[in-house]
N, C-alpha and C. Protein backbone atom coordinates (compact mmCIF):
# COMPACT_ATOMS: atom_id res chain seq x y z
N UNK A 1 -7.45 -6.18 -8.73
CA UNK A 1 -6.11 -6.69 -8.50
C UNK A 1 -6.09 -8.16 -8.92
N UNK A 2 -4.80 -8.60 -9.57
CA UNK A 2 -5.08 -10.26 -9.87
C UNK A 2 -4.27 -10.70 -8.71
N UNK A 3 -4.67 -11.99 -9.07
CA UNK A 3 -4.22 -13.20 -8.25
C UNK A 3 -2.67 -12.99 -7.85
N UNK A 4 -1.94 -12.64 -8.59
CA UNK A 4 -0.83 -12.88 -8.63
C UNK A 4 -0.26 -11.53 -7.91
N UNK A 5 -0.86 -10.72 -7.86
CA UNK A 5 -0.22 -9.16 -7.08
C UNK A 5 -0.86 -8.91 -6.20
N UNK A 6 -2.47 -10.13 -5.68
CA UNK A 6 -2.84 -9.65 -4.04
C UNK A 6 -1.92 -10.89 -3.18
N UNK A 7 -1.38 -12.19 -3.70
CA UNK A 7 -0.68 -12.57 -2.93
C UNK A 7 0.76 -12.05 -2.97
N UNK A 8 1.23 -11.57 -3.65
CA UNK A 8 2.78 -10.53 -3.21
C UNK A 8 2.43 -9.61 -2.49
N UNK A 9 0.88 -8.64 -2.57
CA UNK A 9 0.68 -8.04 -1.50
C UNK A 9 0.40 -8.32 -0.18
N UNK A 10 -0.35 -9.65 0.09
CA UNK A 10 -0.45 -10.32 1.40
C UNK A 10 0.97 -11.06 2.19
N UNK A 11 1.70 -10.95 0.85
CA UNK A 11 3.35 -11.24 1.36
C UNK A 11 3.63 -10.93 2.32
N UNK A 12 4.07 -9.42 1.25
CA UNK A 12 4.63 -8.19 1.78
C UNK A 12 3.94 -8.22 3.60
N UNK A 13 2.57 -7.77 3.31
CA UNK A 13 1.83 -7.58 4.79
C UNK A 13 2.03 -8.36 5.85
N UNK A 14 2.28 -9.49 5.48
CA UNK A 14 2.53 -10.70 6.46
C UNK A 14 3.88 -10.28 7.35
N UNK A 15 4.72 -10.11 6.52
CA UNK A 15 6.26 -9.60 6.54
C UNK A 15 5.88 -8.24 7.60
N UNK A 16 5.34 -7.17 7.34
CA UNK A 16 5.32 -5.94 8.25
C UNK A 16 4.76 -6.73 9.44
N UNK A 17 3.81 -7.83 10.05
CA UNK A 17 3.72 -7.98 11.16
C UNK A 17 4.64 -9.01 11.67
N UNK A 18 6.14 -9.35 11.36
CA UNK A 18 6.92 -10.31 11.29
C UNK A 18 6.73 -11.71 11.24
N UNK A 19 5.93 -11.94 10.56
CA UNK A 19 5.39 -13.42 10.13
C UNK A 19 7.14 -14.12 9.53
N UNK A 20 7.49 -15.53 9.69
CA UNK A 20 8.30 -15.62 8.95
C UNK A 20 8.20 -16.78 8.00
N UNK A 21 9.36 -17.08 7.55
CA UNK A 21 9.78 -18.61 6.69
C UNK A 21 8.13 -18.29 5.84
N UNK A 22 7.97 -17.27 4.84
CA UNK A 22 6.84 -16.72 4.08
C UNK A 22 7.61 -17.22 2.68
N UNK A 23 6.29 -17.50 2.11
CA UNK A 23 6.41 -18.72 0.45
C UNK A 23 5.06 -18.51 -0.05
N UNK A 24 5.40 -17.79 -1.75
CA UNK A 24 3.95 -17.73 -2.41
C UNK A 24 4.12 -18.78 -2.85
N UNK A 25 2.98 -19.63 -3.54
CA UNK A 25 3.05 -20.97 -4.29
C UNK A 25 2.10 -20.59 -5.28
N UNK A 26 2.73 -20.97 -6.53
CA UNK A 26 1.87 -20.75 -8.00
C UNK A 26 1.59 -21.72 -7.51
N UNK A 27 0.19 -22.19 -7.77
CA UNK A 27 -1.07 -23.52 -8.06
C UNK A 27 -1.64 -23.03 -9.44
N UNK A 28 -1.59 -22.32 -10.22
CA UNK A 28 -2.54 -22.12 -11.50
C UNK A 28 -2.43 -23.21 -12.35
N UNK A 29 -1.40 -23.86 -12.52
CA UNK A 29 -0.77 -24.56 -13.75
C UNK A 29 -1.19 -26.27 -12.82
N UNK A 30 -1.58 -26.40 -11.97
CA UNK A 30 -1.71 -27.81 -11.14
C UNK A 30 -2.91 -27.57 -10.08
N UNK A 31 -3.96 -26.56 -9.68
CA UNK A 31 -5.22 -26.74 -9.15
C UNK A 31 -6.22 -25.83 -10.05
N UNK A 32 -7.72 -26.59 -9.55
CA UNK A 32 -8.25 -25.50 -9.89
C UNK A 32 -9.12 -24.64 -8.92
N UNK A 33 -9.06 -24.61 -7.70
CA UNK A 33 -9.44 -24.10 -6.19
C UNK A 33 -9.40 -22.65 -5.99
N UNK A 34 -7.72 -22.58 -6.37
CA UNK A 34 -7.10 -21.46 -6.12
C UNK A 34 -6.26 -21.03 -6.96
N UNK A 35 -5.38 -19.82 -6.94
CA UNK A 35 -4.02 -19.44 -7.81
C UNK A 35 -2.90 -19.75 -7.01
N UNK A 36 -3.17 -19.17 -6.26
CA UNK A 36 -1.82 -19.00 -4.85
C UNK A 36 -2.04 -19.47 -3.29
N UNK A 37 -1.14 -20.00 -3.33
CA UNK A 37 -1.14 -20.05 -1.56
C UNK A 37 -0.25 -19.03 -1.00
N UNK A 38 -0.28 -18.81 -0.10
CA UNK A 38 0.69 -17.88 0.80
C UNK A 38 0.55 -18.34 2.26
N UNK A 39 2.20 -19.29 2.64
CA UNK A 39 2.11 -19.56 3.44
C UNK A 39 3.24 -18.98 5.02
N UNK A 40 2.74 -18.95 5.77
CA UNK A 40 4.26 -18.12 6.68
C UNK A 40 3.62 -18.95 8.09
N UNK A 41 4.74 -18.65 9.12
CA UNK A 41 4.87 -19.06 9.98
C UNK A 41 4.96 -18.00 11.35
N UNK A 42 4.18 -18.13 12.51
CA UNK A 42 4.31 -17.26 13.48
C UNK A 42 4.51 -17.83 15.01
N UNK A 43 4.86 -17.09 16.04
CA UNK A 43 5.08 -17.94 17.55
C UNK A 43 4.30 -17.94 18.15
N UNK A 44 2.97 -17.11 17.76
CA UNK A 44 2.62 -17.14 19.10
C UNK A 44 0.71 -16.84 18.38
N UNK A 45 -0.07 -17.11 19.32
CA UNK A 45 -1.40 -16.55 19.15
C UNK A 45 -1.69 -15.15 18.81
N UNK A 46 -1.07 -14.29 19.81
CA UNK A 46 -0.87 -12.91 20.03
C UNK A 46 -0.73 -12.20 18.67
N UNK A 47 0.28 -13.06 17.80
CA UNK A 47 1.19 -12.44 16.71
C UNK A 47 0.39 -13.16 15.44
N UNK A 48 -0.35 -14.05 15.76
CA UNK A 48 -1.32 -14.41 14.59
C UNK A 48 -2.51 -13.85 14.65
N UNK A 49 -3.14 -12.92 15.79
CA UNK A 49 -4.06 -12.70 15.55
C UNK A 49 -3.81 -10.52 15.21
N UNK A 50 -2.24 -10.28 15.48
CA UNK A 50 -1.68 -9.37 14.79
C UNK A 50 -1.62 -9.25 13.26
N UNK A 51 -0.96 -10.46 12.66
CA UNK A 51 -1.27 -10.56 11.62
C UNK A 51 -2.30 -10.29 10.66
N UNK A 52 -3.29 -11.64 11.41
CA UNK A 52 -4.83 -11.49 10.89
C UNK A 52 -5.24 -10.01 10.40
N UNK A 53 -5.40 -9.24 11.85
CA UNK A 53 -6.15 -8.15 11.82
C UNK A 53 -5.07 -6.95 10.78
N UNK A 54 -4.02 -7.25 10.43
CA UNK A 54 -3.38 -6.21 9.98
C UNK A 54 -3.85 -6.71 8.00
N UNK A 55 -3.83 -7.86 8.16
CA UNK A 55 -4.23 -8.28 6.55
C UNK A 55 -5.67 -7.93 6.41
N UNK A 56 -6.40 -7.89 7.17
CA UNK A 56 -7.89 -7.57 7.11
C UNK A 56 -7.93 -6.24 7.35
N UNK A 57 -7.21 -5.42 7.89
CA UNK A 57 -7.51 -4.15 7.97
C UNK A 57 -6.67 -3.39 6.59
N UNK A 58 -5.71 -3.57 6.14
CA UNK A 58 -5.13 -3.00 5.17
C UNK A 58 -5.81 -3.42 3.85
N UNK A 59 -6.09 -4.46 3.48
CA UNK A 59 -7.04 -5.20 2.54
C UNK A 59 -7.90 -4.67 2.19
N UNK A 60 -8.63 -4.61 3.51
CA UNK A 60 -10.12 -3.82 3.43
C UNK A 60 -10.37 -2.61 3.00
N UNK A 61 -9.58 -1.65 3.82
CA UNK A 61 -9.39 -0.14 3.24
C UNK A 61 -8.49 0.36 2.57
N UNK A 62 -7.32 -0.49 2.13
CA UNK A 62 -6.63 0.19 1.16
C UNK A 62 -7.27 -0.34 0.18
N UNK A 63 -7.58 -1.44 -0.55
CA UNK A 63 -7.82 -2.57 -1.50
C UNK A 63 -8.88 -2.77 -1.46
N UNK A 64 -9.82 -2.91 -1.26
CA UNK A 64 -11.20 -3.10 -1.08
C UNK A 64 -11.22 -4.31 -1.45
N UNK A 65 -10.33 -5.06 -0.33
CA UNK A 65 -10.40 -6.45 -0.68
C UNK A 65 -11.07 -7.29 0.57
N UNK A 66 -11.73 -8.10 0.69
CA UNK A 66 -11.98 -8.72 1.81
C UNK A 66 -11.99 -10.53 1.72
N UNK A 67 -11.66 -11.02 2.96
CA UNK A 67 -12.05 -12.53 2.71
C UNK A 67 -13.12 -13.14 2.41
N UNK A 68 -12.98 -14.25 1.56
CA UNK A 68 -14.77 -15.12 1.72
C UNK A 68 -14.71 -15.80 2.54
N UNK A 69 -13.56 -16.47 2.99
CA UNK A 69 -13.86 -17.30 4.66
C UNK A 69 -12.55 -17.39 5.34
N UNK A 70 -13.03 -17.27 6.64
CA UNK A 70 -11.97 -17.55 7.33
C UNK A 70 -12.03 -18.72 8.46
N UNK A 71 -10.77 -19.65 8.92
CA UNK A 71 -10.71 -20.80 9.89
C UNK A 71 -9.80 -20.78 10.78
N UNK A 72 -10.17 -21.34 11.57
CA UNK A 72 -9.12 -21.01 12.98
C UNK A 72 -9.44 -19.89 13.77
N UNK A 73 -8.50 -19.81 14.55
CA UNK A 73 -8.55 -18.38 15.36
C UNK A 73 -7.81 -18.32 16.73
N UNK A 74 -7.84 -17.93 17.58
CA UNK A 74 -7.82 -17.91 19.00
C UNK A 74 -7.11 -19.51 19.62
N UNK A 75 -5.75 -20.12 19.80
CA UNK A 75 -5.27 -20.98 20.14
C UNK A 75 -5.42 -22.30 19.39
N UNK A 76 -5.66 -22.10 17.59
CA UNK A 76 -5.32 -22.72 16.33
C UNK A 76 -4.09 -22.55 16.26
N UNK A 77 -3.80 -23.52 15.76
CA UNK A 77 -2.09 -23.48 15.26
C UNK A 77 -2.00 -23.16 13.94
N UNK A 78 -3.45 -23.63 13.28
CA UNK A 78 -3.51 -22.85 11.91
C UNK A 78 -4.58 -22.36 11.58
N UNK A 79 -4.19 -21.15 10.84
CA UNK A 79 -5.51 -19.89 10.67
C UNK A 79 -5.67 -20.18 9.02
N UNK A 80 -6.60 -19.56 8.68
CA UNK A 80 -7.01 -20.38 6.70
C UNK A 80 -7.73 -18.86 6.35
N UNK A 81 -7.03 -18.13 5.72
CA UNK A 81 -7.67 -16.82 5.19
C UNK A 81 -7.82 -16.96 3.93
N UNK A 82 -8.98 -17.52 3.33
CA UNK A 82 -9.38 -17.68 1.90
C UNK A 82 -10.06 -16.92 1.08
N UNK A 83 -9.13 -15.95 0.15
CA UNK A 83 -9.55 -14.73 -0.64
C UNK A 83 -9.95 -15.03 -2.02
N UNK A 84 -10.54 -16.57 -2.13
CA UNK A 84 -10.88 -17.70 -3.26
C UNK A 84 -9.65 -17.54 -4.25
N UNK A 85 -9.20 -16.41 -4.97
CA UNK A 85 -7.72 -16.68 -6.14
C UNK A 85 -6.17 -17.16 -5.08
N UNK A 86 -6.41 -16.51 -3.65
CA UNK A 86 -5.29 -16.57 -2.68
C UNK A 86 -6.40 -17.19 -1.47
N UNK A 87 -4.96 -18.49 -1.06
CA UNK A 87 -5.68 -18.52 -0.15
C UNK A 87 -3.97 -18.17 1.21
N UNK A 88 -4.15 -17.88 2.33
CA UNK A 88 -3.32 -17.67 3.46
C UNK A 88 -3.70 -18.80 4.37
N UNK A 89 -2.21 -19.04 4.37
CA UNK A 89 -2.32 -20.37 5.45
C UNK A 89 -1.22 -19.50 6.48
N UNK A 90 -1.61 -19.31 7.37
CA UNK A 90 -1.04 -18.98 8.90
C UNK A 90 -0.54 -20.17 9.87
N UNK A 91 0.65 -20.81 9.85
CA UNK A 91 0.93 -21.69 11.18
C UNK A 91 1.75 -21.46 12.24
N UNK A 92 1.90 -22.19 12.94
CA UNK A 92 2.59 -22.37 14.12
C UNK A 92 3.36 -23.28 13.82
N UNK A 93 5.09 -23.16 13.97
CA UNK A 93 5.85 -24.35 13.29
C UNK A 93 5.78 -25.67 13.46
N UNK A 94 5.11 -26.17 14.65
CA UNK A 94 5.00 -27.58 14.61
C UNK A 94 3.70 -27.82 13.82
N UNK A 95 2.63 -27.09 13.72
CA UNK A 95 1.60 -27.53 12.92
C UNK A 95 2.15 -27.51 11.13
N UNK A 96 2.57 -26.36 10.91
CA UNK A 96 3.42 -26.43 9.62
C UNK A 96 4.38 -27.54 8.88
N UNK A 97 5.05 -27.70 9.96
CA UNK A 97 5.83 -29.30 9.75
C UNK A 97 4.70 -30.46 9.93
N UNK A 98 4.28 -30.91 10.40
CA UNK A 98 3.06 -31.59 10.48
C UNK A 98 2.29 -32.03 9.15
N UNK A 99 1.43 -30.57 8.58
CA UNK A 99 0.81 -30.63 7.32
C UNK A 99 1.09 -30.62 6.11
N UNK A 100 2.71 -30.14 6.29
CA UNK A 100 3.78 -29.84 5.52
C UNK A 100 2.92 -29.83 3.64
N UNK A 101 2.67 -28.56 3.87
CA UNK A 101 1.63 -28.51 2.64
C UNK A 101 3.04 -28.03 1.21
N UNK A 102 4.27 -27.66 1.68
CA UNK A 102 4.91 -27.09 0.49
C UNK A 102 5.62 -28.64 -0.46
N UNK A 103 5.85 -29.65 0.73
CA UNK A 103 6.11 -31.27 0.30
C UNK A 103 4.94 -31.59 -0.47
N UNK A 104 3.36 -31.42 0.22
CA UNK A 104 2.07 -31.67 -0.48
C UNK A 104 2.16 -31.10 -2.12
N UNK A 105 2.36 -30.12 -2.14
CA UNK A 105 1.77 -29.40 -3.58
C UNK A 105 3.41 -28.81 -4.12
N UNK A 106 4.57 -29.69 -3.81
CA UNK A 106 5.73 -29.55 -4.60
C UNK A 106 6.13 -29.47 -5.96
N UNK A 107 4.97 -29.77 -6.76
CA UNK A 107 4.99 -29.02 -7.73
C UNK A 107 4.38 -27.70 -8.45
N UNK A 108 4.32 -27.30 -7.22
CA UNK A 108 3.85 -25.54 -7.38
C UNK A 108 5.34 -24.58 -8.19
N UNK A 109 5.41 -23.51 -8.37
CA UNK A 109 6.38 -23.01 -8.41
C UNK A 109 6.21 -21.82 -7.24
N UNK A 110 7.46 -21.68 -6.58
CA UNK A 110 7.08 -21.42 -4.69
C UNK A 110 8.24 -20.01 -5.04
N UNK A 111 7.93 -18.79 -4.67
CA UNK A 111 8.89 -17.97 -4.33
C UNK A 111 9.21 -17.58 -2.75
N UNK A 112 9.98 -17.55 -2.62
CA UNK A 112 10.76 -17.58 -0.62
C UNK A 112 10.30 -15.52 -0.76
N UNK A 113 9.78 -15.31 0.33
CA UNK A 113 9.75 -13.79 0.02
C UNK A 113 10.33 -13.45 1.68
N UNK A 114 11.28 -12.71 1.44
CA UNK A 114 12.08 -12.23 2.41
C UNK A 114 11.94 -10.81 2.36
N UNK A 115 12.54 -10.76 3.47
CA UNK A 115 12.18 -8.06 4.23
C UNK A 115 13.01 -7.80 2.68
N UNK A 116 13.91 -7.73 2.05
CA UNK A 116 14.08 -6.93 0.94
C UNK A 116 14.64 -7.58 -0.29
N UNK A 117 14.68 -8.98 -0.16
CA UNK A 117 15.15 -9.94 -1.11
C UNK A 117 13.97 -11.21 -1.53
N UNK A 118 13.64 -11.64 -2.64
CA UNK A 118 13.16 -12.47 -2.99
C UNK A 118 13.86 -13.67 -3.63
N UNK A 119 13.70 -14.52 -3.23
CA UNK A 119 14.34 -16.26 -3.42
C UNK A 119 13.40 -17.10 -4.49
N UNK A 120 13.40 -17.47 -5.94
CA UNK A 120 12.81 -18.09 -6.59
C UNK A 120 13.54 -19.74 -6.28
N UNK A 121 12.32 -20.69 -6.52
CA UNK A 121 12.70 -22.26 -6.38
C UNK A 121 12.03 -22.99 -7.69
């Protein structure tokens, strides 16, 4: 799978465990780390560590995809799921505003991915 269709798929996934305010960010053309970020926002611990396990479990056995590292966890405000071409940034909205990584790397090209509509910027 490339870069560019496991983060629309980690989108999507994020989205089935209601992750929200979800944004892929092209980086190809301005890092060389990564391709994509994929970043979303959640309320609660409970629902990030829903998340987590639903991207790691669908990944794994549908995709035979797995992470090379992961950060945070358990009462982090931000979780770091790094699939080296994608990386997943998981926050909590005040940590999100805080690190405000989409102001950081504003010259990405960022798509808004919404339940059945997609938003290009």
């Amino acid at each position: 799978m490339n870069s560019k269709a496991l983060a629309e798929r980690i989108s999507r996934l994020v989205l089935e465990k209601k992750a929200y305010d979800v944004l892929m960010m092209d980086l190809t053309q301005i890092a060389s780390f990564t391709d994509f970020f994929v970043i979303c926002s959640v309320d609660s611990d409970h629902q990030a560590k829903a998340v987590l396990d639903h991207l790691d479990e669908q990944l794994r056995l549908v995709d035979a995809v797995k992470p090379w590292h992961v950060e945070g966890g358990s009462g982090s405000s931000w979780v770091l799921m790094d699939f080296v071409d994608v990386v997943v940034h998981l926050f909590r909205p005040e940590a999100r505003e805080f690190y405000s990584l989409e102001k950081l790397w504003a010259d990405a090209g960022t798509t808004r991915i919404e339940d059945s509509v997609e938003e290009k910027s």
